[in-house]
N, C-alpha and C. Protein backbone atom coordinates (compact mmCIF):
# COMPACT_ATOMS: atom_id res chain seq x y z
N UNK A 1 79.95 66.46 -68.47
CA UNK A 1 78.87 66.77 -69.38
C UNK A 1 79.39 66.73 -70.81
N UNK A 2 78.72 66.44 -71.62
CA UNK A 2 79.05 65.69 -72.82
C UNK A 2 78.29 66.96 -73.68
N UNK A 3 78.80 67.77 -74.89
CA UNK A 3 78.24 68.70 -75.52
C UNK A 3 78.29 68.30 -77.08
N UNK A 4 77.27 67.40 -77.53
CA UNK A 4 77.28 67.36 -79.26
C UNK A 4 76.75 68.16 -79.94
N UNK A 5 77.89 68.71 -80.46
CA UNK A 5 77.32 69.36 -81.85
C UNK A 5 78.38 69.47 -83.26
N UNK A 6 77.16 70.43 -84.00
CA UNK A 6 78.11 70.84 -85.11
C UNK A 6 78.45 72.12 -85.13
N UNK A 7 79.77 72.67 -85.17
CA UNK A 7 80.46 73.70 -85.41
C UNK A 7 79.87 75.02 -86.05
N UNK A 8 78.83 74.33 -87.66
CA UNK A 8 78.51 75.64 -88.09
C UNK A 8 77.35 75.64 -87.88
N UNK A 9 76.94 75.09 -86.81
CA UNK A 9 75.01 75.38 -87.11
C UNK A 9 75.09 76.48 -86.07
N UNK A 10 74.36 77.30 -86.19
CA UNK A 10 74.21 78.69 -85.46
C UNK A 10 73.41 78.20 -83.86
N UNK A 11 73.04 77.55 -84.15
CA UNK A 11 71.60 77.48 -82.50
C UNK A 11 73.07 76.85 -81.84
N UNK A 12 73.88 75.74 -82.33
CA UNK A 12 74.78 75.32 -81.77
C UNK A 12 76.28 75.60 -81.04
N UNK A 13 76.06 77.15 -81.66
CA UNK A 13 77.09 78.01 -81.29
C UNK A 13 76.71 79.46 -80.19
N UNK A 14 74.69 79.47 -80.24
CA UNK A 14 74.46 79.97 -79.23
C UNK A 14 74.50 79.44 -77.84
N UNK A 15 73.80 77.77 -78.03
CA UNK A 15 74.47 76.86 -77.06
C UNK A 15 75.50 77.24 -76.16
N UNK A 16 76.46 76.80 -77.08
CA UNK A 16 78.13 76.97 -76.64
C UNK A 16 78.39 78.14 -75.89
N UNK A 17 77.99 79.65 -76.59
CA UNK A 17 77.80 80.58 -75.33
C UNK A 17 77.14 80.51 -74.60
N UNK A 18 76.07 80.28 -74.52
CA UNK A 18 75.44 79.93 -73.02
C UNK A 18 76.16 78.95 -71.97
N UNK A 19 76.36 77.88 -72.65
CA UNK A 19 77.20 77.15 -71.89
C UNK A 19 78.46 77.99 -71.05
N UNK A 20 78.96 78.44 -72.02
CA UNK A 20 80.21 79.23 -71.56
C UNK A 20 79.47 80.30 -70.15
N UNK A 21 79.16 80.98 -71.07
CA UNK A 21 78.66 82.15 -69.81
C UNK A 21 78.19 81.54 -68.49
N UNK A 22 77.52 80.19 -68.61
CA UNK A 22 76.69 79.92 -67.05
C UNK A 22 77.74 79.06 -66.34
N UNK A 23 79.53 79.60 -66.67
CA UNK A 23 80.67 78.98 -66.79
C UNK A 23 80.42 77.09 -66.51
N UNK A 24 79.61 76.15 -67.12
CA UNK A 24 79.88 75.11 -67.63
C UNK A 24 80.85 74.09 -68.17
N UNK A 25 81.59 73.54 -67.32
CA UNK A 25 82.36 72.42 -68.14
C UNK A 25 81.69 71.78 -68.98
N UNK A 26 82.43 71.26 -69.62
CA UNK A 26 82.00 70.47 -70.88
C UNK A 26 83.01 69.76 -71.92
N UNK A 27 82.20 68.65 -72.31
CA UNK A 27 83.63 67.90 -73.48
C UNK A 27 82.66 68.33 -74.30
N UNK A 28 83.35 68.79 -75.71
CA UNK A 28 83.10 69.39 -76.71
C UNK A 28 83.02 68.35 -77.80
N UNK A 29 82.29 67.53 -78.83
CA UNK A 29 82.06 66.59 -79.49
C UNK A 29 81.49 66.88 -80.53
N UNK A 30 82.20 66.90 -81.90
CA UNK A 30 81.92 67.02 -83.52
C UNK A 30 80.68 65.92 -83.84
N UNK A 31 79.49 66.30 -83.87
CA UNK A 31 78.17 65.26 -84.33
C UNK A 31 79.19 64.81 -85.71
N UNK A 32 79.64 64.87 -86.52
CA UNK A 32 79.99 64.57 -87.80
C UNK A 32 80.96 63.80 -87.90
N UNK A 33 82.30 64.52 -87.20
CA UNK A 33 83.53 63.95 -86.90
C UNK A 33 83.52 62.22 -86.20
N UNK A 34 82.54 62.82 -84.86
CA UNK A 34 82.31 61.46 -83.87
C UNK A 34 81.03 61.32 -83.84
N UNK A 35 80.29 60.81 -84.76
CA UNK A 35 79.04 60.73 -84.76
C UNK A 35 78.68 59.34 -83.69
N UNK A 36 77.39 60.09 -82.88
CA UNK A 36 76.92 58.89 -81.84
C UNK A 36 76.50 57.36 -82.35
N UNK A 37 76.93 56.76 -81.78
CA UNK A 37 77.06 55.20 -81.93
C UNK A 37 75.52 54.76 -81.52
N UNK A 38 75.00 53.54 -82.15
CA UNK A 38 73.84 52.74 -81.68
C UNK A 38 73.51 52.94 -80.10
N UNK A 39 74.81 52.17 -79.70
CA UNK A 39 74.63 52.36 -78.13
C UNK A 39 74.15 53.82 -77.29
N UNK A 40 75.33 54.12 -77.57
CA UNK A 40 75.09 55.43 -77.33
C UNK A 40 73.83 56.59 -77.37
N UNK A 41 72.98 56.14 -78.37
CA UNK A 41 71.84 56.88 -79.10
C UNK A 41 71.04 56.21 -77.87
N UNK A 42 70.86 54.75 -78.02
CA UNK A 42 69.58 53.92 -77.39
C UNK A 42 69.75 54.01 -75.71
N UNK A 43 71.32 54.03 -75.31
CA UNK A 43 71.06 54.64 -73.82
C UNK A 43 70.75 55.71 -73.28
N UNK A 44 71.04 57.08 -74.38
CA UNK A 44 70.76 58.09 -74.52
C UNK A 44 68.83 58.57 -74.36
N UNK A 45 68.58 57.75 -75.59
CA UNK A 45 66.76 57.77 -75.80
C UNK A 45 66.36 57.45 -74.53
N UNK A 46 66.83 55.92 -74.48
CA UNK A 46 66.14 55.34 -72.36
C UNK A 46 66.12 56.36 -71.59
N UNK A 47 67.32 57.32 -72.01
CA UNK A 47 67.43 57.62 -69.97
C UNK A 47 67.04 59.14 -70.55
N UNK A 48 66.22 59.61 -71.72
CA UNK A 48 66.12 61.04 -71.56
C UNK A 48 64.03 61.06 -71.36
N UNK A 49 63.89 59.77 -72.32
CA UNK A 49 62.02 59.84 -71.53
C UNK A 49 61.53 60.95 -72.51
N UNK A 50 62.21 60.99 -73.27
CA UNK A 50 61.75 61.97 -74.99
C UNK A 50 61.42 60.55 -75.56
N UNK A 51 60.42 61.47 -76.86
CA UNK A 51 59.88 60.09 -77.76
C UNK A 51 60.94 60.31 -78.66
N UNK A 52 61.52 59.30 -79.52
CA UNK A 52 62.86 59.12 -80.57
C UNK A 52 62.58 60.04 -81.27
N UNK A 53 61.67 60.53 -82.03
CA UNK A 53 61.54 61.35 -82.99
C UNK A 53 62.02 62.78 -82.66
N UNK A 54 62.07 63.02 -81.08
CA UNK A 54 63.23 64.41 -80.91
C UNK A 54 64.64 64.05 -81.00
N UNK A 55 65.36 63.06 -81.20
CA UNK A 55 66.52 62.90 -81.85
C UNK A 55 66.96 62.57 -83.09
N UNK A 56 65.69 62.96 -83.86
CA UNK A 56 65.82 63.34 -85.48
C UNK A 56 65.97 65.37 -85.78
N UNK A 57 67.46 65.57 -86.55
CA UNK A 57 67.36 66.85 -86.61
C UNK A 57 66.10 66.78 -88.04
N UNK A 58 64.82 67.31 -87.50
CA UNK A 58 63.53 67.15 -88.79
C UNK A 58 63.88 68.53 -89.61
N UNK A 59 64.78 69.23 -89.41
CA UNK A 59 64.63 70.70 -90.21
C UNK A 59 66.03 70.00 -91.16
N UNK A 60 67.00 68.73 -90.80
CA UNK A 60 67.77 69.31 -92.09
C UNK A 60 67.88 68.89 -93.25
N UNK A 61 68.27 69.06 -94.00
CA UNK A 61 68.35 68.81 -95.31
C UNK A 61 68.45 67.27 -96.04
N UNK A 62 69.41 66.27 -94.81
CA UNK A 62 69.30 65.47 -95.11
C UNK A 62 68.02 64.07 -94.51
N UNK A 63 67.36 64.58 -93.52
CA UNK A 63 66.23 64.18 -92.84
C UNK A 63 64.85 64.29 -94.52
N UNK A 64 65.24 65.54 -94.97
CA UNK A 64 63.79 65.34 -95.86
C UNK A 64 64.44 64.87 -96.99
N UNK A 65 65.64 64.78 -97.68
CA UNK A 65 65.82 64.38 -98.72
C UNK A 65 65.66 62.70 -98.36
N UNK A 66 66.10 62.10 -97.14
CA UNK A 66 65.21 60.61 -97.37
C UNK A 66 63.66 60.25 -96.65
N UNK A 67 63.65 61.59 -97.22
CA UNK A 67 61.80 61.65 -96.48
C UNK A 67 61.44 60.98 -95.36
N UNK A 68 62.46 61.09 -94.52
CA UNK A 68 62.10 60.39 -93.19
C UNK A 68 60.60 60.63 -92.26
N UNK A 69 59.98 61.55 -93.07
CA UNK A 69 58.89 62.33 -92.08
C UNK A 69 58.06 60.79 -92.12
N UNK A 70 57.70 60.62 -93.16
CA UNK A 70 56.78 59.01 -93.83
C UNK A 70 57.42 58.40 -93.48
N UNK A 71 58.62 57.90 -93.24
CA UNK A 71 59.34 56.66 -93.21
C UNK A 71 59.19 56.21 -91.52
N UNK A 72 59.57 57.17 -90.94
CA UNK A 72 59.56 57.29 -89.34
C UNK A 72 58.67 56.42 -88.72
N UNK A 73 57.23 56.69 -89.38
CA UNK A 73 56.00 56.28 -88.67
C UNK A 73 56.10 54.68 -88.93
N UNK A 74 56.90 53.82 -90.40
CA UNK A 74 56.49 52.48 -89.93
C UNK A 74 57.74 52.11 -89.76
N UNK A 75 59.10 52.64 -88.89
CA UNK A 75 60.39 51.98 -88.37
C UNK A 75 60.25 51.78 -86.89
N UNK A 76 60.72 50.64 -86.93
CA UNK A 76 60.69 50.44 -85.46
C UNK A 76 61.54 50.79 -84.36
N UNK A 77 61.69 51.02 -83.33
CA UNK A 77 63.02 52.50 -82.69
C UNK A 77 64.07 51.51 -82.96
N UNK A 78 64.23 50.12 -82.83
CA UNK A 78 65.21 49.51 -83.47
C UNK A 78 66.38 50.65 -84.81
N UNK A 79 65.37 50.09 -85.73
CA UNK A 79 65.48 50.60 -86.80
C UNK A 79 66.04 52.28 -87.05
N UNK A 80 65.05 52.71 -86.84
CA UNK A 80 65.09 54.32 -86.14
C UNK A 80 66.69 54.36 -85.93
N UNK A 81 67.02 54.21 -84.65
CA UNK A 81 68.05 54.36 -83.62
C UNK A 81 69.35 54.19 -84.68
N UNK A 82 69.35 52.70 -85.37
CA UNK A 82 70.17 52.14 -86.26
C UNK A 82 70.46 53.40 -87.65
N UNK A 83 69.21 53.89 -87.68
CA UNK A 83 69.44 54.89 -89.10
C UNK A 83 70.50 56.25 -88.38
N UNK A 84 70.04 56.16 -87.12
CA UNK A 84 70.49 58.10 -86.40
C UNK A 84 72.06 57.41 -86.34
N UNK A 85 72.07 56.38 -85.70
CA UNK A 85 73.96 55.74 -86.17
C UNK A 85 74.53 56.23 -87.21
N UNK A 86 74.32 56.38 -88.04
CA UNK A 86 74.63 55.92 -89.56
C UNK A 86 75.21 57.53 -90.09
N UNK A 87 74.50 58.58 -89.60
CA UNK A 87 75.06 60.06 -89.91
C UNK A 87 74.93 61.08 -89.10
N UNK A 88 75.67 61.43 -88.33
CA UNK A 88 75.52 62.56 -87.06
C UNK A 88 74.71 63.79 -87.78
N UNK A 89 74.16 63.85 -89.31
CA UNK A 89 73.75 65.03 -89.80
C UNK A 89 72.24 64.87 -89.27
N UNK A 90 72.18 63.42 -89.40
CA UNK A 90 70.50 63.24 -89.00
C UNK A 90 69.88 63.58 -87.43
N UNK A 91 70.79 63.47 -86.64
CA UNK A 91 70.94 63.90 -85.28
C UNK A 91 70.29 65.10 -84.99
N UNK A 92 69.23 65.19 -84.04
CA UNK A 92 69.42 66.75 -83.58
C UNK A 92 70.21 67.39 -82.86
N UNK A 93 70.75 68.72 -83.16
CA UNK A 93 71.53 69.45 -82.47
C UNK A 93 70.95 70.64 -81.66
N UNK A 94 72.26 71.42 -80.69
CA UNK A 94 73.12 70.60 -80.12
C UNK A 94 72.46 68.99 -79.36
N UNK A 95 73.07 68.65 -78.32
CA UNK A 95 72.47 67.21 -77.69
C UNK A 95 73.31 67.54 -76.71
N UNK A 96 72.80 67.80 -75.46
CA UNK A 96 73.84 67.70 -74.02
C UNK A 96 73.40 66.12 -73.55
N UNK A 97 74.57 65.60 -72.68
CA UNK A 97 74.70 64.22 -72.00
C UNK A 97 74.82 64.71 -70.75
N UNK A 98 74.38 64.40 -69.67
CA UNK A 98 74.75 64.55 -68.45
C UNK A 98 74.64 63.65 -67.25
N UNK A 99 74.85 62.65 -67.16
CA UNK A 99 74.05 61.69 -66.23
C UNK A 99 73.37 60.67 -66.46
N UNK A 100 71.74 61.34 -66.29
CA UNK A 100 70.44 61.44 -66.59
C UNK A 100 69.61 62.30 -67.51
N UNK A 101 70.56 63.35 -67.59
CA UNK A 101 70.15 64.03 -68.34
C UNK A 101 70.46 64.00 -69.77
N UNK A 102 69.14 64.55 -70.66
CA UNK A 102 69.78 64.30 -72.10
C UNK A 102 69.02 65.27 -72.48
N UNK A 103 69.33 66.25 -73.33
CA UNK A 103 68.68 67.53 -73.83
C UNK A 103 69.22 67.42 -75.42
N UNK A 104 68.33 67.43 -76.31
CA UNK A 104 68.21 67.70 -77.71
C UNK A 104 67.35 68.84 -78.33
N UNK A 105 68.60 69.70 -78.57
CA UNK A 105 68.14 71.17 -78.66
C UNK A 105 68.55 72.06 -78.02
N UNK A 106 68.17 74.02 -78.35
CA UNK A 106 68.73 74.26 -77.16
C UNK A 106 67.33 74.94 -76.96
N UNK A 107 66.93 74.86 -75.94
CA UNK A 107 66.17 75.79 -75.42
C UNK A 107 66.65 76.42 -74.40
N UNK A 108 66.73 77.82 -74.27
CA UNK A 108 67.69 78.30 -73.07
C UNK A 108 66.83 78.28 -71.84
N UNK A 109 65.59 78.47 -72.02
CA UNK A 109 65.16 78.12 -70.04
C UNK A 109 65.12 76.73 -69.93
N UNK A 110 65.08 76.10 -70.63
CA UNK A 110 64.85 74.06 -70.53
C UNK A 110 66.42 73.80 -70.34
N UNK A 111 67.17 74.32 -70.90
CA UNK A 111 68.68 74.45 -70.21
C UNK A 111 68.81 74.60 -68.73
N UNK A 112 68.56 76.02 -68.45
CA UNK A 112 68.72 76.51 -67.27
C UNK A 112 68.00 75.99 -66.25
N UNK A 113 66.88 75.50 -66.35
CA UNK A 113 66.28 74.51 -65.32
C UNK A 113 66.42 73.22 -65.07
N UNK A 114 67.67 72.52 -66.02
CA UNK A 114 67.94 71.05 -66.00
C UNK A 114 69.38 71.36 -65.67
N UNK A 115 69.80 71.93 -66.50
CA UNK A 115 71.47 72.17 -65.94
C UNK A 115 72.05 72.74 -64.35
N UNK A 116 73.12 72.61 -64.13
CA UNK A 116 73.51 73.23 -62.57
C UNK A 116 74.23 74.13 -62.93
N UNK A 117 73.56 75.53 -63.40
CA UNK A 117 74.07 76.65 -63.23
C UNK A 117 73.94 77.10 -61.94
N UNK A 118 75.27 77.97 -61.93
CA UNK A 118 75.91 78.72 -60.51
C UNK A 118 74.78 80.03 -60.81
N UNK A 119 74.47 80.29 -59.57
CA UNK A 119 73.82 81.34 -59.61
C UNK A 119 74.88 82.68 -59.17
């Protein structure tokens, strides 16, 4: 299981304990450091069956400073996909990989009902 995030974002470090606690393996991955590749993003989008626009982080800072909210609606996921390449800041966080699975965000019961926590 593949765990992207960033270090100081807080939801991303509640993540990480949860993860921990529902004792979870995991590779641990800097969105910034190793930011996700084209590929990576567009096999990601296919196999999670989310519309692209949940792999825009829309709350941060650098999402509205290029006003992506307007821009979004006439790029094509081509395009799209090609921009989320370009800066792991634009990314939403965290992002689990698992398989089939692809979770952007954390929601802790949408966790716990997709993930294989030990009971």
């Amino acid at each position: 299981m593949l765990f992207i995030q960033y270090p100081k974002c807080s939801t991303c470090q509640k993540a990480k304990k949860w993860l921990d606690a529902n004792n979870l393996t995991y590779t641990d991955r800097h969105i910034v450091e190793d930011n996700p590749t084209y590929d990576e993003l567009k096999q990601w989008y296919e196999a999670s069956g989310l519309p692209l626009k949940k792999f825009f982080n829309t709350s941060g800072m650098l999402y509205k400073e290029m006003q992506l909210k307007d821009k979004l609606k006439t790029m094509s996921e081509e395009e799209q996909l090609r921009l989320l390449a370009t800066n792991g800041m634009l990314v939403k966080r965290p992002l689990i990989v698992d398989g089939t699975t692809v979770l952007t965000g954390f929601k802790e019961a949408e966790w716990a009902e997709k993930l294989p926590v030990q009971e």
